[in-house]
N, C-alpha and C. Protein backbone atom coordinates (compact mmCIF):
# COMPACT_ATOMS: atom_id res chain seq x y z
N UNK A 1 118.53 91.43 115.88
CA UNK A 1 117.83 92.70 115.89
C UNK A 1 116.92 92.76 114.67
N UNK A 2 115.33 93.07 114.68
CA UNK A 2 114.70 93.16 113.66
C UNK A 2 114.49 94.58 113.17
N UNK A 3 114.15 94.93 112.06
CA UNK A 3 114.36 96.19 112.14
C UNK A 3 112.74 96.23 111.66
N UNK A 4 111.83 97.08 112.39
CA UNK A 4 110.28 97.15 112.02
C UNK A 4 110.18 98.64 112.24
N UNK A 5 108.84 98.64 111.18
CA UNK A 5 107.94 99.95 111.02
C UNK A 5 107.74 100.42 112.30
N UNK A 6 107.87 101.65 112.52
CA UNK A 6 107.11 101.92 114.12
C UNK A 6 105.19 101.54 114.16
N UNK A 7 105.42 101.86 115.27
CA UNK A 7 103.83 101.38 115.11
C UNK A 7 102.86 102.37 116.70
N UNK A 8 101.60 102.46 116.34
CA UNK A 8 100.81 103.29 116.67
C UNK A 8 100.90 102.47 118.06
N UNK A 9 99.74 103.36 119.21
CA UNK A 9 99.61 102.35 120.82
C UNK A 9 98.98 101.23 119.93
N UNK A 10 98.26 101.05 119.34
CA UNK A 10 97.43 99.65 118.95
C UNK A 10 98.04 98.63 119.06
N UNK A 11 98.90 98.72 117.94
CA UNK A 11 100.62 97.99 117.52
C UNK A 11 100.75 97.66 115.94
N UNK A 12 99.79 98.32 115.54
CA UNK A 12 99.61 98.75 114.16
C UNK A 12 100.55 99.51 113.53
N UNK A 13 101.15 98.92 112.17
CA UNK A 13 102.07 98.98 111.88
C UNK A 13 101.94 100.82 111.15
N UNK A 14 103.20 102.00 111.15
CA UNK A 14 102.73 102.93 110.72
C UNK A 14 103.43 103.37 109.27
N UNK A 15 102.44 103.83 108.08
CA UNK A 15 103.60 103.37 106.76
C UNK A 15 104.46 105.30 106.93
N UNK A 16 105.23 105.11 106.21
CA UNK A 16 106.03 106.78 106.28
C UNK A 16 104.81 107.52 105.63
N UNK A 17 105.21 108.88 106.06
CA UNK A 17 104.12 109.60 105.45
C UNK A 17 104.81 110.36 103.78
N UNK A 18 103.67 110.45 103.31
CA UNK A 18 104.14 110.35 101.59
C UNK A 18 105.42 112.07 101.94
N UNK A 19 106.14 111.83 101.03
CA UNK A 19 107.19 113.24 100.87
C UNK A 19 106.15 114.51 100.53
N UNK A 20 106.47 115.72 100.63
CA UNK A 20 105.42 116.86 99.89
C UNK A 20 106.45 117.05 98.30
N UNK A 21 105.87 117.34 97.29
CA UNK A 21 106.31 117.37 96.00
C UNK A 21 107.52 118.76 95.79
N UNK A 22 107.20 119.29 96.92
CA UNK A 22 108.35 120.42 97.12
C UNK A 22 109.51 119.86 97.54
N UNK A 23 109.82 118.86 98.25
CA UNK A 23 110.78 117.98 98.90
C UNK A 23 111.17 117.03 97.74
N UNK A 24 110.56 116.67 96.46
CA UNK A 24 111.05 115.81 95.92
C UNK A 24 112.43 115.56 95.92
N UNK A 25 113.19 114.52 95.86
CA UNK A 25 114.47 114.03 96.05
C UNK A 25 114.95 114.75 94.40
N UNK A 26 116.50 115.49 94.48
CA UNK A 26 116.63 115.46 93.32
C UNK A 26 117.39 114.62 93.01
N UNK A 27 117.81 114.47 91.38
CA UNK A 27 118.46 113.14 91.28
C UNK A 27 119.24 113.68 90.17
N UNK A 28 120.56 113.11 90.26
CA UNK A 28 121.53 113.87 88.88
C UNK A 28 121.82 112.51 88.15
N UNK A 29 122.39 113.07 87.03
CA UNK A 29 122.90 112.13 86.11
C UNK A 29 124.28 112.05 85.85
N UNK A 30 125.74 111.60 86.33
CA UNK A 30 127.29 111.57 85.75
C UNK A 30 127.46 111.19 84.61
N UNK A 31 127.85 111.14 83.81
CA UNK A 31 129.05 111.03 82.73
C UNK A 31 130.07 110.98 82.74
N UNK A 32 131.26 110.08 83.32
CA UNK A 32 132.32 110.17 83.22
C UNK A 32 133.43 108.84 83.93
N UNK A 33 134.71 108.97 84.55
CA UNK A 33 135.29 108.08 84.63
C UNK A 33 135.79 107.91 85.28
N UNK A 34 136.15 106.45 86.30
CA UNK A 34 136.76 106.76 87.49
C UNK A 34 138.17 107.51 87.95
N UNK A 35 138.40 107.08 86.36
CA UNK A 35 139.64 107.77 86.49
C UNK A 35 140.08 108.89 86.72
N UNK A 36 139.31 109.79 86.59
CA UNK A 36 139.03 111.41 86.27
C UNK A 36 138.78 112.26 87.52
N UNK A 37 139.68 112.52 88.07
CA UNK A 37 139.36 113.66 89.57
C UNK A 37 138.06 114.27 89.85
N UNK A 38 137.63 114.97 88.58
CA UNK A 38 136.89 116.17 88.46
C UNK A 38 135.29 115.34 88.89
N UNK A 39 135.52 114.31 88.00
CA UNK A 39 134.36 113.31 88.12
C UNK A 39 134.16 112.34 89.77
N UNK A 40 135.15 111.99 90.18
CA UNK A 40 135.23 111.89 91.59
C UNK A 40 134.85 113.24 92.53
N UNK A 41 135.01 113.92 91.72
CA UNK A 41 134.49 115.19 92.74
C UNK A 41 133.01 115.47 93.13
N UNK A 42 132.71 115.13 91.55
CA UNK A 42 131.14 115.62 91.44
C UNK A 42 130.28 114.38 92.34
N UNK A 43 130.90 113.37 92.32
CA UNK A 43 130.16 112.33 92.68
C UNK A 43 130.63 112.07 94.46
N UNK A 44 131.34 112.51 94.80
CA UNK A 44 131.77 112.83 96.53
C UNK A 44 130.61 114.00 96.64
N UNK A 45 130.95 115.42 95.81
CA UNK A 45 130.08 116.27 96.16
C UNK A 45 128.67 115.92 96.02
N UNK A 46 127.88 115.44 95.40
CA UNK A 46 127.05 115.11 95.90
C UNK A 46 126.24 113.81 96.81
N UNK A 47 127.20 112.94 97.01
CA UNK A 47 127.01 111.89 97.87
C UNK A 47 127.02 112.83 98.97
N UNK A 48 127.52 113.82 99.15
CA UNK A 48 128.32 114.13 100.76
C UNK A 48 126.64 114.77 101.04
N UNK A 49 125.70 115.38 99.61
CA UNK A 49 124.41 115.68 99.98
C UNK A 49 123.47 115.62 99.91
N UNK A 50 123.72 114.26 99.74
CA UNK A 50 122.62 112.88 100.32
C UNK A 50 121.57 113.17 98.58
N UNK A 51 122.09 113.25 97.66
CA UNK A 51 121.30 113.52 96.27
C UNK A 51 121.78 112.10 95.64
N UNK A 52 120.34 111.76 94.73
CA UNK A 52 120.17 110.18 94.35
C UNK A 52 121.20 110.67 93.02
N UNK A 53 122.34 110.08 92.71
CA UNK A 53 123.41 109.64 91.40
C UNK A 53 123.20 108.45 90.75
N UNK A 54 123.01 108.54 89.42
CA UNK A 54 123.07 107.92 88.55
C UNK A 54 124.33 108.05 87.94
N UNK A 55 125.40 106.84 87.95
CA UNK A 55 126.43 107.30 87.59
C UNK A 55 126.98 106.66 85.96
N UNK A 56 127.37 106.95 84.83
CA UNK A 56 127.42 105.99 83.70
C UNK A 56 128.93 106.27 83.62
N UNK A 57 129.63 105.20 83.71
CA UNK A 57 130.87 105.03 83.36
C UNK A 57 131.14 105.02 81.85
N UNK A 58 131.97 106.13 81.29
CA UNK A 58 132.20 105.77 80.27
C UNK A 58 133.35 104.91 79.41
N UNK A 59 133.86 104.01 80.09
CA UNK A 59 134.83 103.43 79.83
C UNK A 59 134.08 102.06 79.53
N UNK A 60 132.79 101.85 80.10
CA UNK A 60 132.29 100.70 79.89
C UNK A 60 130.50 100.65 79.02
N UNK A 61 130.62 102.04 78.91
CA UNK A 61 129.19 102.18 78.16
C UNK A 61 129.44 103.87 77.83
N UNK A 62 129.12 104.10 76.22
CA UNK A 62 128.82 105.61 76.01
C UNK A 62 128.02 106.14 76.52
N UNK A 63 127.88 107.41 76.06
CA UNK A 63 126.81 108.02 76.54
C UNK A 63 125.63 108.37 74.95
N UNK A 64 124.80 108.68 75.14
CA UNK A 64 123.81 107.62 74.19
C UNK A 64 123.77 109.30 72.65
N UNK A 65 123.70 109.45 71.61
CA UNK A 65 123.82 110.20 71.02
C UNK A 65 122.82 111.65 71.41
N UNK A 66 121.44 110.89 71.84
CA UNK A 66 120.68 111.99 72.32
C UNK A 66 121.70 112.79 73.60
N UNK A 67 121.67 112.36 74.49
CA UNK A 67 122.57 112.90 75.35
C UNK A 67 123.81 113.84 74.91
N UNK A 68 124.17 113.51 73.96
CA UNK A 68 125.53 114.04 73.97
C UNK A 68 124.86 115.06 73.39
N UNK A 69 124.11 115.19 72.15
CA UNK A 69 123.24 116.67 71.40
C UNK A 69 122.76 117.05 72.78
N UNK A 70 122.14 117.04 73.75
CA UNK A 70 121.54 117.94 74.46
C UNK A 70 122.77 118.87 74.85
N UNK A 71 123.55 117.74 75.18
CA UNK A 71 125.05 118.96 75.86
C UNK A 71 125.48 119.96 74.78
N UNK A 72 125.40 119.03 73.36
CA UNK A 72 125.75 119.91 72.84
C UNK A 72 125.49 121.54 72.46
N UNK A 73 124.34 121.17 72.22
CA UNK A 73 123.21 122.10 72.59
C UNK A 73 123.28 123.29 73.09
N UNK A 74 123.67 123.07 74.17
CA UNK A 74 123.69 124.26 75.02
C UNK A 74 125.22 124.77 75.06
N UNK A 75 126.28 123.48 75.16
CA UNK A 75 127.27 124.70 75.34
C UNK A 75 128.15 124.62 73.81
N UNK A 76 127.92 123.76 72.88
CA UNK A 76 128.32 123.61 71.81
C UNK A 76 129.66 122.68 71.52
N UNK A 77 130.13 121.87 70.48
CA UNK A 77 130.51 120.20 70.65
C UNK A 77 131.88 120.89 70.97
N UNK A 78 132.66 122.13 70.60
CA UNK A 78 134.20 122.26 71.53
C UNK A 78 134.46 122.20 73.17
N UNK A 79 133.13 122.18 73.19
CA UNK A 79 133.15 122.42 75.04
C UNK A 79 133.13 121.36 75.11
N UNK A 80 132.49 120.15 74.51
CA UNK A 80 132.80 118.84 74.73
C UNK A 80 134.16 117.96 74.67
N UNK A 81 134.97 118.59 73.82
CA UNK A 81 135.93 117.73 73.39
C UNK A 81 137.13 118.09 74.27
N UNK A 82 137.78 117.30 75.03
CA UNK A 82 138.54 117.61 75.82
C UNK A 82 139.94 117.59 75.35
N UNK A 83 140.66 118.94 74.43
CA UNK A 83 141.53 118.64 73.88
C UNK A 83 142.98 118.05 74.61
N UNK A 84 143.27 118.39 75.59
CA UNK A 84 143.86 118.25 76.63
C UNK A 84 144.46 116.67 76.66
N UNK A 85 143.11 115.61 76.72
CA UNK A 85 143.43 113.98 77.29
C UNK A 85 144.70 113.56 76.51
N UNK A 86 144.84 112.70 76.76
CA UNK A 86 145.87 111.62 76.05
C UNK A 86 145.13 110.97 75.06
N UNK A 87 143.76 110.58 75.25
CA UNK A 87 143.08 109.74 73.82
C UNK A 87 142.74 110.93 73.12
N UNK A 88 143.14 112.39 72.85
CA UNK A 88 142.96 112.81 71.80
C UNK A 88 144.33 113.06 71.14
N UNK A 89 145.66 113.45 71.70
CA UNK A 89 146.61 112.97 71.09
C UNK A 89 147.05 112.28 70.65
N UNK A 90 146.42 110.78 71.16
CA UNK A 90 146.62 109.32 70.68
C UNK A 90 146.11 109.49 69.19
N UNK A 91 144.91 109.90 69.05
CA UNK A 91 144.45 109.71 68.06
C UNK A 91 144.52 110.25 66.49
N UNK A 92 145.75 111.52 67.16
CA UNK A 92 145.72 112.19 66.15
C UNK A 92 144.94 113.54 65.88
N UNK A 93 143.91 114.11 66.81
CA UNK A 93 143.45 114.64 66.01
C UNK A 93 143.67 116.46 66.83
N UNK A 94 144.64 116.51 66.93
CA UNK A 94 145.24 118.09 67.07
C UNK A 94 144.49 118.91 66.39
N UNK A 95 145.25 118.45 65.25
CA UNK A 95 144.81 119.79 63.81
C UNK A 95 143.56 119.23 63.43
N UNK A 96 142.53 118.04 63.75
CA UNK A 96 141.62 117.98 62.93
C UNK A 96 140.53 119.04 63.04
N UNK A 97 139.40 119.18 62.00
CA UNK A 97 138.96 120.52 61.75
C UNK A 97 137.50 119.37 61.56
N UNK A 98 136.75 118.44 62.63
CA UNK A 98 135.22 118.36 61.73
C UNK A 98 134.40 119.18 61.96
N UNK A 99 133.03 118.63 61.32
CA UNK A 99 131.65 119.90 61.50
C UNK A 99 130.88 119.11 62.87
N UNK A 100 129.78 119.55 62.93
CA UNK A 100 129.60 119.48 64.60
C UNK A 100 128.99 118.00 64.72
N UNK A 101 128.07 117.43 63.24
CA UNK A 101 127.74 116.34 63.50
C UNK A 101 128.84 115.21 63.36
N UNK A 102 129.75 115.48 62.72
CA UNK A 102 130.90 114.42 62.41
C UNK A 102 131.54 114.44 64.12
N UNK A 103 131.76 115.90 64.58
CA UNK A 103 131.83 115.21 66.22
C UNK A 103 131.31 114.45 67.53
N UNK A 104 130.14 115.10 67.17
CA UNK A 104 129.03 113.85 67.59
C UNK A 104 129.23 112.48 67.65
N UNK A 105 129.56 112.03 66.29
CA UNK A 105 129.62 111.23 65.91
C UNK A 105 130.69 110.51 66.52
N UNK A 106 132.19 111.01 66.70
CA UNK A 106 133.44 110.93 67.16
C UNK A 106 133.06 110.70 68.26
N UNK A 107 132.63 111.66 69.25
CA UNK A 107 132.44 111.35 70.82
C UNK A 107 131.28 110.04 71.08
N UNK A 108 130.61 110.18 70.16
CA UNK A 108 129.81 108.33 70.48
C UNK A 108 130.86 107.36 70.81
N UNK A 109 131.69 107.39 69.54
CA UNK A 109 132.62 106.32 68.89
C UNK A 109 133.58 105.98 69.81
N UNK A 110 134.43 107.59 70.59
CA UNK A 110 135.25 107.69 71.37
C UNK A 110 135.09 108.40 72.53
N UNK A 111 134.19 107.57 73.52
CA UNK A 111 133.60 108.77 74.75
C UNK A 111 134.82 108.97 75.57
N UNK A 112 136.08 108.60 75.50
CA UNK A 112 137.11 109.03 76.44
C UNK A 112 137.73 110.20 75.60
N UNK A 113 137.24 111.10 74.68
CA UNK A 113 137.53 112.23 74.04
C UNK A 113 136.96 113.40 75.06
N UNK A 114 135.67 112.83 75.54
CA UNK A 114 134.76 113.65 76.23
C UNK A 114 134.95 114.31 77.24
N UNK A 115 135.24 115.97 77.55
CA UNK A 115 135.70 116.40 79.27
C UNK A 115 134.68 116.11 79.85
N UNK A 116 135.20 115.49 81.13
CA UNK A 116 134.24 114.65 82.34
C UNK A 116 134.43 115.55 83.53
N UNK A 117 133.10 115.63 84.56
CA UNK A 117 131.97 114.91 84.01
C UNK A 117 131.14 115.63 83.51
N UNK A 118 130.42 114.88 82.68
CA UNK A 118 129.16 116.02 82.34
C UNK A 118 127.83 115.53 83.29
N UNK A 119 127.32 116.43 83.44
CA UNK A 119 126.38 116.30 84.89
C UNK A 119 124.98 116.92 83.90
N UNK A 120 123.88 115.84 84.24
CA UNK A 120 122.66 116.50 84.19
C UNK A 120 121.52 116.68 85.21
N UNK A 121 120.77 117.47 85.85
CA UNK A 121 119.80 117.44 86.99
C UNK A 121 118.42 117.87 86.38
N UNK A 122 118.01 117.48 85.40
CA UNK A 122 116.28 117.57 84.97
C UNK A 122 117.20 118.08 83.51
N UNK A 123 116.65 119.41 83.45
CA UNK A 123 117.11 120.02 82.36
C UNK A 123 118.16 120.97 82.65
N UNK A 124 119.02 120.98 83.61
CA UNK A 124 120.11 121.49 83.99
C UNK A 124 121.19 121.06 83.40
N UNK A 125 122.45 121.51 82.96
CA UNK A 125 123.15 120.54 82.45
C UNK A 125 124.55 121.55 82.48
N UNK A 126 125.89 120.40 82.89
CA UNK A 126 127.01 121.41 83.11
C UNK A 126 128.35 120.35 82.56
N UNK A 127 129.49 120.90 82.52
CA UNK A 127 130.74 120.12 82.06
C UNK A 127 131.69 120.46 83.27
N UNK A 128 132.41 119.41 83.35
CA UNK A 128 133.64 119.77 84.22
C UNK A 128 132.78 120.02 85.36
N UNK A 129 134.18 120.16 86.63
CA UNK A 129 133.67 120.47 87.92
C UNK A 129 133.04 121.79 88.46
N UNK A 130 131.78 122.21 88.40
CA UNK A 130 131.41 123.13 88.48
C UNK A 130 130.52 123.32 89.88
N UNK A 131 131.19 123.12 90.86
CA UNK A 131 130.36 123.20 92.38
C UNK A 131 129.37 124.55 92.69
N UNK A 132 130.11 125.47 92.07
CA UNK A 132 128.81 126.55 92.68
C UNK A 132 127.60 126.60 91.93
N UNK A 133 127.75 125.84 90.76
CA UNK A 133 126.51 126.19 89.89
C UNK A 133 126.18 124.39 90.46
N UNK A 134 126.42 123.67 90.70
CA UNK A 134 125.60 122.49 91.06
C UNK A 134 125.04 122.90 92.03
N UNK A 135 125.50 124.05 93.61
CA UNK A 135 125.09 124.24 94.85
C UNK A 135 124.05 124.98 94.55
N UNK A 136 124.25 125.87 93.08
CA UNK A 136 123.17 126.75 92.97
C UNK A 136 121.51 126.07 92.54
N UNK A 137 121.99 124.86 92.30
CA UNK A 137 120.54 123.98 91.63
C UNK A 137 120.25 123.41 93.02
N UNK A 138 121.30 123.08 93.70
CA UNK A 138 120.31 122.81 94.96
C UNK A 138 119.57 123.39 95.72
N UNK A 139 120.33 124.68 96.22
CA UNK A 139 119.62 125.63 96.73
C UNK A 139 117.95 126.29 95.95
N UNK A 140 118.06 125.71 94.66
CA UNK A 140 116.83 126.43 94.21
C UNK A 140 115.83 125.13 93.78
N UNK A 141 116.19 124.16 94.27
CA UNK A 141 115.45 123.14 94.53
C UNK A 141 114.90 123.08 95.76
N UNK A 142 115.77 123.45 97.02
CA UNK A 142 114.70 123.56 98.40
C UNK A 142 113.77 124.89 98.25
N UNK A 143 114.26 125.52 97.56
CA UNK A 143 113.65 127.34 97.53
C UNK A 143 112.14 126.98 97.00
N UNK A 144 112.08 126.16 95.69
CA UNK A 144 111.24 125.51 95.15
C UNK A 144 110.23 125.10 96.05
């Protein structure tokens, strides 16, 4: 079975017609680990709607310092730190008390500190499993 372009009566081959810029495909960004439910979620939920994932495992690559300041950014570095895991009890650091760049710094060092996933879609940006506010970027991407 070959699989070919359709083609006009001629037999001229026909190319797709370009997308309209309102339709652009959106495309997100993961952060996180297979291990991690929440992060399996985000990445089912949007496979299931047909949206291009970029997925970065962090068990095998951080996430890059710019990145982590943008998150920080907005929701500030405790929302990042997932006191909860096992690699932050491992490590000791219950009672620790740093300032925001020394955590930074920490979550480079130790991205399995990090609550997963963190999701970005342009300049959208969220932690943990947050489906209605991801549904809400979609919906205002077709609205768009």
């Amino acid at each position: 079975m070959s699989l070919r372009r359709p083609a006009d009566h001629c037999g001229r081959t026909l190319s797709p017609a370009p997308r309209p810029a309102y339709l652009a495909p959106v495309e997100v960004q993961i952060f996180g680990t297979m291990k991690s439910a929440d992060t399996r979620k985000a990445l089912r939920f949007f496979a299931e709607r047909r949206v291009r994932v970029h997925f970065v495992d962090l068990t095998k690559r951080a996430a890059s310092p710019g990145e982590l300041r943008r998150f920080a950014q907005k929701f500030g570095v405790n929302a990042l730190v997932d006191t909860a895991s096992k690699r932050f009890r491992d490590l000791g650091l219950t009672h620790a008390s740093f300032a925001e760049p020394r955590w930074l710094d920490r979550l480079g060092e130790e991205p399995l500190l990090l609550r997963t996933p963190l999701v970005r879609a342009g300049s959208r940006l969220s932690i943990g499993a947050a489906e209605p506010e991801w549904m809400a970027w979609l919906d205002a991407e077709r609205t768009a």
